[in-house]
C-alpha atoms as a PDB file:
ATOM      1  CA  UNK A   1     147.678  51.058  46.992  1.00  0.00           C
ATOM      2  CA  UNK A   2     150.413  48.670  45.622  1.00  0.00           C
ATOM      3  CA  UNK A   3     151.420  49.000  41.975  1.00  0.00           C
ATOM      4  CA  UNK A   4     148.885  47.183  39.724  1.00  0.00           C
ATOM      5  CA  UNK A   5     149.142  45.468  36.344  1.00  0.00           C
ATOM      6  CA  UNK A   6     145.780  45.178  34.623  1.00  0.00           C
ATOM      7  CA  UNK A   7     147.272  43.235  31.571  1.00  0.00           C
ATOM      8  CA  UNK A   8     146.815  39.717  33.068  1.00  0.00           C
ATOM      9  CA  UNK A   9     143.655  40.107  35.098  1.00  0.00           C
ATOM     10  CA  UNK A  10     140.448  39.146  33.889  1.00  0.00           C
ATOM     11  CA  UNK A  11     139.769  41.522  31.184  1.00  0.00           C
ATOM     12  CA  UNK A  12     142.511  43.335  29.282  1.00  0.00           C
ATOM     13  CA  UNK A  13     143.644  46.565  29.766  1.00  0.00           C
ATOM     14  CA  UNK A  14     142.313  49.336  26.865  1.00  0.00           C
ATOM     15  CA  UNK A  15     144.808  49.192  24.186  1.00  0.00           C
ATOM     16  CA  UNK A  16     144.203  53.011  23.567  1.00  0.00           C
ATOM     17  CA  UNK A  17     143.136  55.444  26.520  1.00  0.00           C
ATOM     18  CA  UNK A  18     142.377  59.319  25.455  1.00  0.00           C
ATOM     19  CA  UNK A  19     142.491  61.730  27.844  1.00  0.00           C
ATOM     20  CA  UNK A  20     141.402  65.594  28.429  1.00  0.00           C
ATOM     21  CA  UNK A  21     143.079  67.117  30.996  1.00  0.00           C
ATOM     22  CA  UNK A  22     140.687  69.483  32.322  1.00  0.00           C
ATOM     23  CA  UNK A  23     140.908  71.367  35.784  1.00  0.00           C
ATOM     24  CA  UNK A  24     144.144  73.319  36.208  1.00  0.00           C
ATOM     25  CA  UNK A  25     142.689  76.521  36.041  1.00  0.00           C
ATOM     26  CA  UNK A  26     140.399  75.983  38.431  1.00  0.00           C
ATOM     27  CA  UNK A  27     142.698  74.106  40.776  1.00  0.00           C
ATOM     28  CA  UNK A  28     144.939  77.599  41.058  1.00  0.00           C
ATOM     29  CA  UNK A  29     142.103  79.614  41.383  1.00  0.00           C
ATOM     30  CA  UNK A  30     140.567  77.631  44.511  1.00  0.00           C
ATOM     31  CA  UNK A  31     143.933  78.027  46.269  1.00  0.00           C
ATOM     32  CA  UNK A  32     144.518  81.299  45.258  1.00  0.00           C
ATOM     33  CA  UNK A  33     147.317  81.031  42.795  1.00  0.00           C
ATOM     34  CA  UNK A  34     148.063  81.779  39.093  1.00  0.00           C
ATOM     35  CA  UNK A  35     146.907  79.524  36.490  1.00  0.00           C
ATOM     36  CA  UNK A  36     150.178  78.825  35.871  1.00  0.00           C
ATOM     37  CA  UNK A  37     150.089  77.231  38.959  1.00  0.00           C
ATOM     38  CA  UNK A  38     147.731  74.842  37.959  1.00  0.00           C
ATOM     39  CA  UNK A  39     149.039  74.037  34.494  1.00  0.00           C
ATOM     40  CA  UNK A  40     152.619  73.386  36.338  1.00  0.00           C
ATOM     41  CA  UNK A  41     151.269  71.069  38.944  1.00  0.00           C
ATOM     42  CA  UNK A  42     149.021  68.957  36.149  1.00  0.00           C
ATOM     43  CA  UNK A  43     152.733  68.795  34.195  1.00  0.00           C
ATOM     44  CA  UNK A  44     153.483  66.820  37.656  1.00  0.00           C
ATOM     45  CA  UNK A  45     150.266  64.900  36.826  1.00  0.00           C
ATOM     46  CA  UNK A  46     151.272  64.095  33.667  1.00  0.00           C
ATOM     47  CA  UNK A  47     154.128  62.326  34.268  1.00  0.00           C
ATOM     48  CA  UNK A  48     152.558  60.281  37.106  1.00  0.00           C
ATOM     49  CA  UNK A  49     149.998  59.111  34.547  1.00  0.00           C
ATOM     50  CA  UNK A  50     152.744  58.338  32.058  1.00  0.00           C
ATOM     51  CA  UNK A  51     154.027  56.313  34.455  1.00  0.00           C
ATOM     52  CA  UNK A  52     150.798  54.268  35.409  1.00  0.00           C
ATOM     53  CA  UNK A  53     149.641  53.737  31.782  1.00  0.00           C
ATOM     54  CA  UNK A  54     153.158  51.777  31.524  1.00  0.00           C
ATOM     55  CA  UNK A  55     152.696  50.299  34.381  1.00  0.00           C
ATOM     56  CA  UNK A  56     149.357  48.994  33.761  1.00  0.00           C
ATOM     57  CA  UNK A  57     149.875  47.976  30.008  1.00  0.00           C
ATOM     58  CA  UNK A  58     148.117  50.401  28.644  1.00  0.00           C
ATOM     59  CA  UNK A  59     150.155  50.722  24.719  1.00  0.00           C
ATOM     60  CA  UNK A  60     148.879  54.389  23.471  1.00  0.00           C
ATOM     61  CA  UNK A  61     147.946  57.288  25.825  1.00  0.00           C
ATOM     62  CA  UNK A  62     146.895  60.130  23.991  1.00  0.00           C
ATOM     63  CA  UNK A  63     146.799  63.707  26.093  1.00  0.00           C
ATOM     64  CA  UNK A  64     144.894  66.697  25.045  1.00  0.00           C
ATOM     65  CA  UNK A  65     147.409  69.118  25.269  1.00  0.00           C
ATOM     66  CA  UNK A  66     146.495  72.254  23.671  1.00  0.00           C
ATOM     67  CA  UNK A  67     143.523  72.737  21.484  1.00  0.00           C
ATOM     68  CA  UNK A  68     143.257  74.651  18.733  1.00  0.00           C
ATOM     69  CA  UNK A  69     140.801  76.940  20.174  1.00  0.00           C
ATOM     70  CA  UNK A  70     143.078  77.659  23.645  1.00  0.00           C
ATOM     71  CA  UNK A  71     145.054  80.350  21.440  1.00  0.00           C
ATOM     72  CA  UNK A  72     141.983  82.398  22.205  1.00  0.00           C
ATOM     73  CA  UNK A  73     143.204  82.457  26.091  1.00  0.00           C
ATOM     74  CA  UNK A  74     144.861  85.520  27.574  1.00  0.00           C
ATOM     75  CA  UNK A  75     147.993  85.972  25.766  1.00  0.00           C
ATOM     76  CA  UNK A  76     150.183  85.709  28.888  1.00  0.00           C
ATOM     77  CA  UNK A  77     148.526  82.123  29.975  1.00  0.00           C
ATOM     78  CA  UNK A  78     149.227  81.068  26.213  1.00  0.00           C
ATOM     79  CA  UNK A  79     152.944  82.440  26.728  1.00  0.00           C
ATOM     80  CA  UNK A  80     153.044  80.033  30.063  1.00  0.00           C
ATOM     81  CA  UNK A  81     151.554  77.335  28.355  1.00  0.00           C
ATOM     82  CA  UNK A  82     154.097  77.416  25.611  1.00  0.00           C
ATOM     83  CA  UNK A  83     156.940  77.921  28.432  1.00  0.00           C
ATOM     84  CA  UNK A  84     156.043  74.739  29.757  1.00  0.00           C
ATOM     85  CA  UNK A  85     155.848  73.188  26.881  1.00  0.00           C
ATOM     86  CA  UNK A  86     159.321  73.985  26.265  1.00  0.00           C
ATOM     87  CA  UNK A  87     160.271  72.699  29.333  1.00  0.00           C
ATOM     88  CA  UNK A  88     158.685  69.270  29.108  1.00  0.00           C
ATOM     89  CA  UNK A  89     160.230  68.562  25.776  1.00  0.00           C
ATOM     90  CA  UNK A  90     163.360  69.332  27.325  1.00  0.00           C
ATOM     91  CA  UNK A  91     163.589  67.929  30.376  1.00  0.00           C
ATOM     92  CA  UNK A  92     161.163  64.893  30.027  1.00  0.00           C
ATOM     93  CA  UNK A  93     162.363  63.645  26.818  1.00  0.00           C
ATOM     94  CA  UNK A  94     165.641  61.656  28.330  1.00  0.00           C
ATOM     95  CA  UNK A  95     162.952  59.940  31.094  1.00  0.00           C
ATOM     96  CA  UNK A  96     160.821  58.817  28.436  1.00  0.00           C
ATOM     97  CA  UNK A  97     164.045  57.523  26.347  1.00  0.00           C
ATOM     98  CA  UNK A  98     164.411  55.660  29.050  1.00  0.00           C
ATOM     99  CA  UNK A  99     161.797  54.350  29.912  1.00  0.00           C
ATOM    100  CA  UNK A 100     160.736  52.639  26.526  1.00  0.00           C
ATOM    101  CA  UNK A 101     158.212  55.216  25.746  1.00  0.00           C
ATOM    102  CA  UNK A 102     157.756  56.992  22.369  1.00  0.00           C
ATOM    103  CA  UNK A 103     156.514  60.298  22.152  1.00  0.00           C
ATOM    104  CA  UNK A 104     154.315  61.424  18.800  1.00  0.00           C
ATOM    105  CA  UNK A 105     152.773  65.041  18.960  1.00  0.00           C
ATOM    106  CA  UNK A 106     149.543  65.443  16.471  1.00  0.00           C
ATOM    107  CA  UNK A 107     148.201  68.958  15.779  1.00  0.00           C
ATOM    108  CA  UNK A 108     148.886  71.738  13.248  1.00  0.00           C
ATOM    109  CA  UNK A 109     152.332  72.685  13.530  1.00  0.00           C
ATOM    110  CA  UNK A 110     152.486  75.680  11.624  1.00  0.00           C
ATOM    111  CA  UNK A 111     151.412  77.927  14.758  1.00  0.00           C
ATOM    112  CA  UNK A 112     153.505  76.631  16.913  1.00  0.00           C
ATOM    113  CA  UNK A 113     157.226  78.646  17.717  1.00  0.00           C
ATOM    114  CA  UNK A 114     160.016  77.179  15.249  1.00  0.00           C
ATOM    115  CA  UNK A 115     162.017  76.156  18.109  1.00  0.00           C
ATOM    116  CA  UNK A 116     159.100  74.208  19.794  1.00  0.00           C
ATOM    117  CA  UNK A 117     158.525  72.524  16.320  1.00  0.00           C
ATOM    118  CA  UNK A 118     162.400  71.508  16.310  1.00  0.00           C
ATOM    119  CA  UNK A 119     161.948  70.495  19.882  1.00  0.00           C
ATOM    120  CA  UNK A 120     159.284  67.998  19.162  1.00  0.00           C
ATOM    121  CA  UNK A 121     160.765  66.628  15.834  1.00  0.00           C
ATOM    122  CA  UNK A 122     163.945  65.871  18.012  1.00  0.00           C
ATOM    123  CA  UNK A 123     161.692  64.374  20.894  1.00  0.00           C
ATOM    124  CA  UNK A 124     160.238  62.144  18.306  1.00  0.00           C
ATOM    125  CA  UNK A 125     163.467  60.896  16.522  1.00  0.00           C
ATOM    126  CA  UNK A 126     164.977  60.359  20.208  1.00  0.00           C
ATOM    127  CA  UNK A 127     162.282  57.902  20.940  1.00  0.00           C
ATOM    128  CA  UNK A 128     160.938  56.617  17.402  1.00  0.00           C
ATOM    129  CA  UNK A 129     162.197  52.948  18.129  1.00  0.00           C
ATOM    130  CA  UNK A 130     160.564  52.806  21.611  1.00  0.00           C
ATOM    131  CA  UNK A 131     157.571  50.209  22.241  1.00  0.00           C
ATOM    132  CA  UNK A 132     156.524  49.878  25.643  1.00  0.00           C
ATOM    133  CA  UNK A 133     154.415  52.831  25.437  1.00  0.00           C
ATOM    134  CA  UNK A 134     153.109  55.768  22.843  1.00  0.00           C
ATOM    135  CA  UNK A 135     152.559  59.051  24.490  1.00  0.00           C
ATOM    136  CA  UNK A 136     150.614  60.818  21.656  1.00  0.00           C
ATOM    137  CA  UNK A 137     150.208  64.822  22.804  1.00  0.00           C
ATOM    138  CA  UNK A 138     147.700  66.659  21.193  1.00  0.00           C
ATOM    139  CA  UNK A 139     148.941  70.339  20.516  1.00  0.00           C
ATOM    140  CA  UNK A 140     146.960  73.199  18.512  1.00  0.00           C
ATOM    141  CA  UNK A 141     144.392  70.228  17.781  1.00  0.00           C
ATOM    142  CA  UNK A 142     141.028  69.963  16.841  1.00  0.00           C
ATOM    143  CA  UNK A 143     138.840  67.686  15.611  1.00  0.00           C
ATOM    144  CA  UNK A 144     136.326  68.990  13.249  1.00  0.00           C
ATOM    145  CA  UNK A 145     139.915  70.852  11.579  1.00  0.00           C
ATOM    146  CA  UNK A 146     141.154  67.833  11.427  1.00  0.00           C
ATOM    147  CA  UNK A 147     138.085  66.263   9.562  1.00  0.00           C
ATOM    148  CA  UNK A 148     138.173  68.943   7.241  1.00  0.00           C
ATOM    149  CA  UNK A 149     141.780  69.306   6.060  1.00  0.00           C
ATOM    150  CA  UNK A 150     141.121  65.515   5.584  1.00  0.00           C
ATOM    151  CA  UNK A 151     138.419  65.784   3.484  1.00  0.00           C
ATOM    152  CA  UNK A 152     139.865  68.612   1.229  1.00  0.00           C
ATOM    153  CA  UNK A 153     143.408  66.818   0.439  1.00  0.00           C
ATOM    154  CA  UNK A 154     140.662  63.693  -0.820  1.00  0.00           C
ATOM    155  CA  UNK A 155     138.918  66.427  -2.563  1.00  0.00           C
ATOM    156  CA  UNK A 156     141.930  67.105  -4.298  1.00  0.00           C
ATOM    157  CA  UNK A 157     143.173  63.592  -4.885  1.00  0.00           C
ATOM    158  CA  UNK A 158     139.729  63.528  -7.062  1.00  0.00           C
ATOM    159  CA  UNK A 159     140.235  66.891  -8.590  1.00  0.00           C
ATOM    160  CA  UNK A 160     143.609  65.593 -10.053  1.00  0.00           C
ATOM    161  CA  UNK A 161     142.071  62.689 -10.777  1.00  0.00           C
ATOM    162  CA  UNK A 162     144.508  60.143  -8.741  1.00  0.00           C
ATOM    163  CA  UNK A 163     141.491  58.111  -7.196  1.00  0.00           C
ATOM    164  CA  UNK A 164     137.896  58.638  -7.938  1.00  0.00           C
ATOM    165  CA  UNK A 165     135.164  59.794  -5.361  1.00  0.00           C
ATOM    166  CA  UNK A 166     133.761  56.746  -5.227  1.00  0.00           C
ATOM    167  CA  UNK A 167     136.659  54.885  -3.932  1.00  0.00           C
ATOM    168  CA  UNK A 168     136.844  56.780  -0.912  1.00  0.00           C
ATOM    169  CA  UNK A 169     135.720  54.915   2.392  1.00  0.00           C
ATOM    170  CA  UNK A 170     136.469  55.026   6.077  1.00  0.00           C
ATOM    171  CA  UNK A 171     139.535  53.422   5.761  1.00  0.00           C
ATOM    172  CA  UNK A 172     140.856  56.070   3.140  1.00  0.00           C
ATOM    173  CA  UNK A 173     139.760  58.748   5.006  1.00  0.00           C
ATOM    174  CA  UNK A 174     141.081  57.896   8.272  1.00  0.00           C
ATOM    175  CA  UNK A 175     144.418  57.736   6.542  1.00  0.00           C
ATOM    176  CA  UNK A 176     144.118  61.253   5.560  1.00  0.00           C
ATOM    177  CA  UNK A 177     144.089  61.588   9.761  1.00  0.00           C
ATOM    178  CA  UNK A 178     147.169  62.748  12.579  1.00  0.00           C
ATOM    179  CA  UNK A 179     146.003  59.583  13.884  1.00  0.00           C
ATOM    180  CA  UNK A 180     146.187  57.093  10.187  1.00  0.00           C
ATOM    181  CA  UNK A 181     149.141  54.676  12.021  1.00  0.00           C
ATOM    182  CA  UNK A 182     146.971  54.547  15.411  1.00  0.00           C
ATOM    183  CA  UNK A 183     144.081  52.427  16.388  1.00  0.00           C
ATOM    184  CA  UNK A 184     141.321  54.448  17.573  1.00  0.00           C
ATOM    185  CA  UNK A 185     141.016  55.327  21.296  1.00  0.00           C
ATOM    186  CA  UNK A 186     139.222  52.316  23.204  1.00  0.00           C
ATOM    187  CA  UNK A 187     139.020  54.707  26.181  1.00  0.00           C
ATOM    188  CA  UNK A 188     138.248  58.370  27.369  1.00  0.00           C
ATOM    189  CA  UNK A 189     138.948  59.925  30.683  1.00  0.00           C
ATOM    190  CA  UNK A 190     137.724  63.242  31.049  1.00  0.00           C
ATOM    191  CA  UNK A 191     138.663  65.198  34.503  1.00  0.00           C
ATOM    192  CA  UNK A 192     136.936  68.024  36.494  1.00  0.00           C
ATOM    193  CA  UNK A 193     132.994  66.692  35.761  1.00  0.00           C
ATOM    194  CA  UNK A 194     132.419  68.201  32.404  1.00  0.00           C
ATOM    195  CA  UNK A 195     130.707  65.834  30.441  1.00  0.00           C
ATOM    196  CA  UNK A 196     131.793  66.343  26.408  1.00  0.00           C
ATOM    197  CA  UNK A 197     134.806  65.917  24.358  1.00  0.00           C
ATOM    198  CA  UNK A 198     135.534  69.647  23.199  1.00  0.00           C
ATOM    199  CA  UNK A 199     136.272  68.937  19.770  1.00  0.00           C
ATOM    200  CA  UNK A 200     138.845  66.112  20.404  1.00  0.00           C
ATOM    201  CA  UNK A 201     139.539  63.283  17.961  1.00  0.00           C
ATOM    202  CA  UNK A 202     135.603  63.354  16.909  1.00  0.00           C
ATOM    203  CA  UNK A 203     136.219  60.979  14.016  1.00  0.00           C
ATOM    204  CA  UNK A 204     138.768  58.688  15.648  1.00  0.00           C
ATOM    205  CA  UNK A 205     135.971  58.195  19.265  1.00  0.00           C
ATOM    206  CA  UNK A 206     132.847  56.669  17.411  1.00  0.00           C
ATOM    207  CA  UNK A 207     133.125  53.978  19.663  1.00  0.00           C
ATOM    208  CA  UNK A 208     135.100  54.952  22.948  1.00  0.00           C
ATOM    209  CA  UNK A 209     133.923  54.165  26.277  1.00  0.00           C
ATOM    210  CA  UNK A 210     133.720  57.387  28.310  1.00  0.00           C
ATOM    211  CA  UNK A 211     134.180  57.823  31.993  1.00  0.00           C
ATOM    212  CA  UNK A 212     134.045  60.929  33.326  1.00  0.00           C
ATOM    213  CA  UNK A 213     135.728  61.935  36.955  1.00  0.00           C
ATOM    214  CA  UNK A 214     134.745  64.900  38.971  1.00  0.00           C
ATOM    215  CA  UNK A 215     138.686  65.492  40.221  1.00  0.00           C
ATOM    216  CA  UNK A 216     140.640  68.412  38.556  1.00  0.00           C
ATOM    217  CA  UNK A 217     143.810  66.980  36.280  1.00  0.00           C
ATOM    218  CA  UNK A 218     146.225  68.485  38.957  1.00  0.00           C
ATOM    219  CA  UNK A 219     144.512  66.221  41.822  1.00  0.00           C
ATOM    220  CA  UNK A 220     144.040  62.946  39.564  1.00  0.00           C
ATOM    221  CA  UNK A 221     145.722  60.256  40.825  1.00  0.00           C
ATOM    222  CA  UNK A 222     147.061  56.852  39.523  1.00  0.00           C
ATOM    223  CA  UNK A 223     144.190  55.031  41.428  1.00  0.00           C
ATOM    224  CA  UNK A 224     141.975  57.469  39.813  1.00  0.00           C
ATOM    225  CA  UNK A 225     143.250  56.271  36.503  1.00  0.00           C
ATOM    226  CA  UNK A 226     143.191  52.739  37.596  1.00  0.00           C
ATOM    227  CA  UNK A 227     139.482  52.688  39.179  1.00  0.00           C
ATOM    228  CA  UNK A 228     138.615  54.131  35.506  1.00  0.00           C
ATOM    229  CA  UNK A 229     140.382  51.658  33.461  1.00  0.00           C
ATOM    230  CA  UNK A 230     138.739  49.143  35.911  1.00  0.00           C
ATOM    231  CA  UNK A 231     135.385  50.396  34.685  1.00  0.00           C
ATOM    232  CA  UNK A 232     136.067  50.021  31.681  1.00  0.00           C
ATOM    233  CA  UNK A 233     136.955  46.710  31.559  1.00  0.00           C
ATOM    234  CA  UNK A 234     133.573  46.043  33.837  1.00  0.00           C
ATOM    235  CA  UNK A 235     131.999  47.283  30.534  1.00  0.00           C
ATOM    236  CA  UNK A 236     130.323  45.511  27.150  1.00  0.00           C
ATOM    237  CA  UNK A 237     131.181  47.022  23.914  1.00  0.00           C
ATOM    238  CA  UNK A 238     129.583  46.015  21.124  1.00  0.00           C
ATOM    239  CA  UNK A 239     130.471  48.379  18.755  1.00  0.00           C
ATOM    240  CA  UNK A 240     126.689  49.004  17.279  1.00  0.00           C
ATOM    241  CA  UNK A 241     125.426  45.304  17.414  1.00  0.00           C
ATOM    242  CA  UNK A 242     123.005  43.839  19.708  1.00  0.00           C
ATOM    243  CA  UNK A 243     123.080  43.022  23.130  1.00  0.00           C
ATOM    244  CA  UNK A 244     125.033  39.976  24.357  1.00  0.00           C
END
């Protein structure tokens, strides 16, 4: 299939796509590998669907990296993950430089390695003044955490007495959110055939489209990603009102 650009055809692309990157394990274990197999060939996945959502004019792709709740995996597939990790920011970060993307990692930091944090606060100075694409990556992430460390530091805004709790509405408290600066996904993809969102960006996907794809992450293609966004845009959203 020849390279496609959805931004002037007759819908517009999703300003926002979302996506949980489900499979790799899976993937290995049907061919009889490690499941660091699997999380090394989605890596390759990755950066093919980097390249697409670029392509395609897609502005924000946000990746479900590592959720909070993954630290509960074997320790030595944790280890691997965070290997990789380690790799990507270090090897990926001059591509994405250069090719006008910014990267922006959301997620509790505190858990993470100190060299992994300094790894992604010099990913994210390296690209800070690039537009043509956000890559946001989700890493020790979860939603309902996220809703509730927002609604504490509110709670103590009122405690102190800086606002009152009547002021607070859902623009206030989405800019207690990793996401406050970003506009709220317009899209989900979720691979492998599982059909919920695992505790990702609950607030922030009130009113995301979802599309759900039986492939595993390491076998999703770009006209896998493009047949979705196509949906998508084949789609009404109305955002709680009636229909058209």
């Amino acid at each position: 299939m020849e390279a496609l650009s959805l931004a002037n055809g007759p819908a517009s692309p999703p300003l926002h796509v979302a996506i949980i990157m489900d499979g790799n394990g899976r993937w290995a274990r049907a061919r009889g590998l490690p499941r660091t197999a699997g999380h090394q060939r989605g890596a390759e996945t990755v950066r093919t669907i980097v390249e697409a959502a670029a392509e395609m004019g897609v502005s924000i792709l946000t990746l479900f990296g590592f959720s909070s709740e993954n630290w509960n995996r074997p320790e030595s597939e944790v280890r691997d993950l965070m290997g990789l990790l380690r790799l990507y920011l270090r090897n990926e970060i001059a591509t994405l430089a250069k090719n006008g993307v910014r990267l922006r990692v959301i997620g509790e930091r505190a858990r993470l390695a100190p060299d992994i944090v300094a790894l992604i606060e010099e990913a994210e100075a390296k690209t800070a003044e690039n537009r043509r694409l956000t890559l946001v990556i989700a890493l020790n992430y979860g939603g309902r955490q996220e809703i509730v460390a927002a609604a504490r530091r509110l709670a103590m805004e009122v405690e102190a007495g800086r606002i009152e709790a009547g002021q607070i509405d859902d623009d206030m408290f989405a800019r207690q959110l990793f996401t406050a600066e970003l506009p709220d996904p317009d899209l989900l993809i979720r691979t492998s055939g599982e059909q919920r969102i695992s505790n990702f960006l609950l607030w922030q996907m009130a009113y995301t489209e979802f599309v759900f794809v039986d492939s595993l992450w390491p076998d999703f293609s770009r006209e896998e990603f493009e047949k979705a966004i196509r949906e998508y845009q084949g789609r009404e959203r109305r955002y709680g009102g009636a229909v058209g």
